[in-house]
Protein backbone atom coordinates (compact mmCIF):
# COMPACT_ATOMS: atom_id res chain seq x y z
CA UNK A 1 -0.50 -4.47 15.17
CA UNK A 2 -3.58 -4.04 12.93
CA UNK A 3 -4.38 -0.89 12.65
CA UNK A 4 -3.79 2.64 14.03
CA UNK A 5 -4.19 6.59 14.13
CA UNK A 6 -1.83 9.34 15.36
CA UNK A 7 -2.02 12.80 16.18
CA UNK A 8 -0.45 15.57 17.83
CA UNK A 9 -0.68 16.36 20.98
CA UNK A 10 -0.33 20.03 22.87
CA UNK A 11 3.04 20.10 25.06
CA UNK A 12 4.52 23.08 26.59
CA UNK A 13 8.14 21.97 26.09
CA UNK A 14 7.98 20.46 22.67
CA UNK A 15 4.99 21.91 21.17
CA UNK A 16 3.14 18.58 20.29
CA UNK A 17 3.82 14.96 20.89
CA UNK A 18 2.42 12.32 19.00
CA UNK A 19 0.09 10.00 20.20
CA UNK A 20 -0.44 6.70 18.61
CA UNK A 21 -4.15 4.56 19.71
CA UNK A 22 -2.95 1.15 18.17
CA UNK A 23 -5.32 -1.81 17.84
CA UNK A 24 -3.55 -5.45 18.03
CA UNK A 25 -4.06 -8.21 16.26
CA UNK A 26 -6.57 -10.58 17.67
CA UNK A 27 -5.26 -13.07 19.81
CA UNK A 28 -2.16 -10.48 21.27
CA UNK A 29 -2.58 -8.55 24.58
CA UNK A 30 -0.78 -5.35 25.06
CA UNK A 31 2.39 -5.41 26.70
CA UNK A 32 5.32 -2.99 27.24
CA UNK A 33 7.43 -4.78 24.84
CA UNK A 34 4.56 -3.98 22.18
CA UNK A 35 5.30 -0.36 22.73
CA UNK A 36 9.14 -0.42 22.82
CA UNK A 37 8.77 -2.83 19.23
CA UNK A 38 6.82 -0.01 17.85
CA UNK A 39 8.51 3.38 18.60
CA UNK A 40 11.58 1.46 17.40
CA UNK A 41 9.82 0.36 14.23
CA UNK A 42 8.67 3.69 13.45
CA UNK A 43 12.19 5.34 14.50
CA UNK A 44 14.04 3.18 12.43
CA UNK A 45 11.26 3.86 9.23
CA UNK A 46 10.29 6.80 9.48
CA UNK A 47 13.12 8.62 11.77
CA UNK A 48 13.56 9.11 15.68
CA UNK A 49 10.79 12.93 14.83
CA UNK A 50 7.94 10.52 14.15
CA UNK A 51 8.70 8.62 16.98
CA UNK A 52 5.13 8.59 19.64
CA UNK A 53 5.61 9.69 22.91
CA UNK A 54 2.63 8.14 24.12
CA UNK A 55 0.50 4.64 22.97
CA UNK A 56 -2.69 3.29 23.70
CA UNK A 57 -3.74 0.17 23.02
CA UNK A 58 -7.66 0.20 22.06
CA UNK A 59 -10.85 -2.18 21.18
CA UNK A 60 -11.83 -0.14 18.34
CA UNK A 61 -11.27 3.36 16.63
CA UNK A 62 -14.59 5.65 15.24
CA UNK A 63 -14.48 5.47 11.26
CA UNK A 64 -17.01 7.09 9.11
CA UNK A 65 -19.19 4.82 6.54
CA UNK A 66 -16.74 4.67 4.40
CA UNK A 67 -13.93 3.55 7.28
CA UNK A 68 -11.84 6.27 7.39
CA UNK A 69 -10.13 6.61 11.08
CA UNK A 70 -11.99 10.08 12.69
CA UNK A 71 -8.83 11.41 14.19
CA UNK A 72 -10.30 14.54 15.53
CA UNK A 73 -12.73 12.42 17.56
CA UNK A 74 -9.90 10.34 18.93
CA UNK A 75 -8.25 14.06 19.91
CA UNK A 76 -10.97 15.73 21.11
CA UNK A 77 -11.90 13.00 23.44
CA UNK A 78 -7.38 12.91 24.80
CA UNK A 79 -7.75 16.40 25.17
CA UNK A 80 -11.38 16.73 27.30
CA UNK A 81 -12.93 18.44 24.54
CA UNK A 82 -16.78 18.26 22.23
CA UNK A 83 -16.18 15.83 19.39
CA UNK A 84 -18.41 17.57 17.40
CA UNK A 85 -20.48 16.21 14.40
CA UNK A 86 -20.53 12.31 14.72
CA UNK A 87 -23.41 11.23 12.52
CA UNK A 88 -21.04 10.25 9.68
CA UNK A 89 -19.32 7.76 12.23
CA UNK A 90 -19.72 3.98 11.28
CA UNK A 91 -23.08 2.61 12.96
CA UNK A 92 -23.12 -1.31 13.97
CA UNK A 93 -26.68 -1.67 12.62
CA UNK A 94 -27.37 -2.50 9.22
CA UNK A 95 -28.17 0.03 6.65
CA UNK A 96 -31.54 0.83 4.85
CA UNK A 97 -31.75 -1.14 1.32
CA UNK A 98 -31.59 0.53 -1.93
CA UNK A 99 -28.18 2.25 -0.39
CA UNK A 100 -24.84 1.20 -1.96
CA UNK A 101 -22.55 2.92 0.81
CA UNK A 102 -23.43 6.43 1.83
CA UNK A 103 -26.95 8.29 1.20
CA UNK A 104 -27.58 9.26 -2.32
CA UNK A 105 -24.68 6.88 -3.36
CA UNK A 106 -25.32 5.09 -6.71
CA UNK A 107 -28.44 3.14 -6.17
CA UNK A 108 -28.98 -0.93 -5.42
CA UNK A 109 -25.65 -2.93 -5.88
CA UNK A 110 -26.74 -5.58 -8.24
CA UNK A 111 -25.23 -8.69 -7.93
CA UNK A 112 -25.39 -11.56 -10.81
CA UNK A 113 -26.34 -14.96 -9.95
CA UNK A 114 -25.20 -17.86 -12.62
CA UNK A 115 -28.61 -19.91 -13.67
């Protein structure tokens, strides 16, 4: 695994379940045995109550500039609802110069080249 986000998830019996969207490493393909290695991974870390109900294996997961995981996107989209705001998610095209990370960060990042 490489990376992941987790929420919970409305249930009637339980009250929420948690849902995990994991992205593998490159080179492995999902696979039940990827989800079984997991839940016991996190049962036997963190206890059988973190334990997700549900995975998904995903491409990619929206992150802001600064690439924090949006897990309210990730939610709203499970659950059929608006996502809201997304301008602060993570853009593939490259930045205006003078910018050193997000608008009105600290100016031009200066890097110093040995003569």
């Amino acid at each position: 695994m490489a990376e992941a986000a987790v929420f919970g998830k409305p249930d009637a019996p339980k009250g929420n379940l948690i849902k995990a969207f994991v992205i593998l490493k490159l080179g492995e393909k999902p696979s039940d045995k990827h989800k079984l290695d997991l839940k016991y991974h996190v049962r036997m870390t963190l206890g059988p109550i973190a334990q997700p109900e549900d995975i998904e294996f995903v491409d990619k997961l929206p992150k802001t500039r600064s690439g924090k995981i949006m897990r309210r996107v990730l939610k709203a989209k499970e659950l059929g609802m608006d996502p809201g705001e997304t301008s602060p998610l993570l853009r593939s095209r490259p930045r205006a110069p003078g910018g050193r990370g997000c608008p009105g960060g600290r100016g031009p990042l200066w890097i110093r080249v040995p003569v």
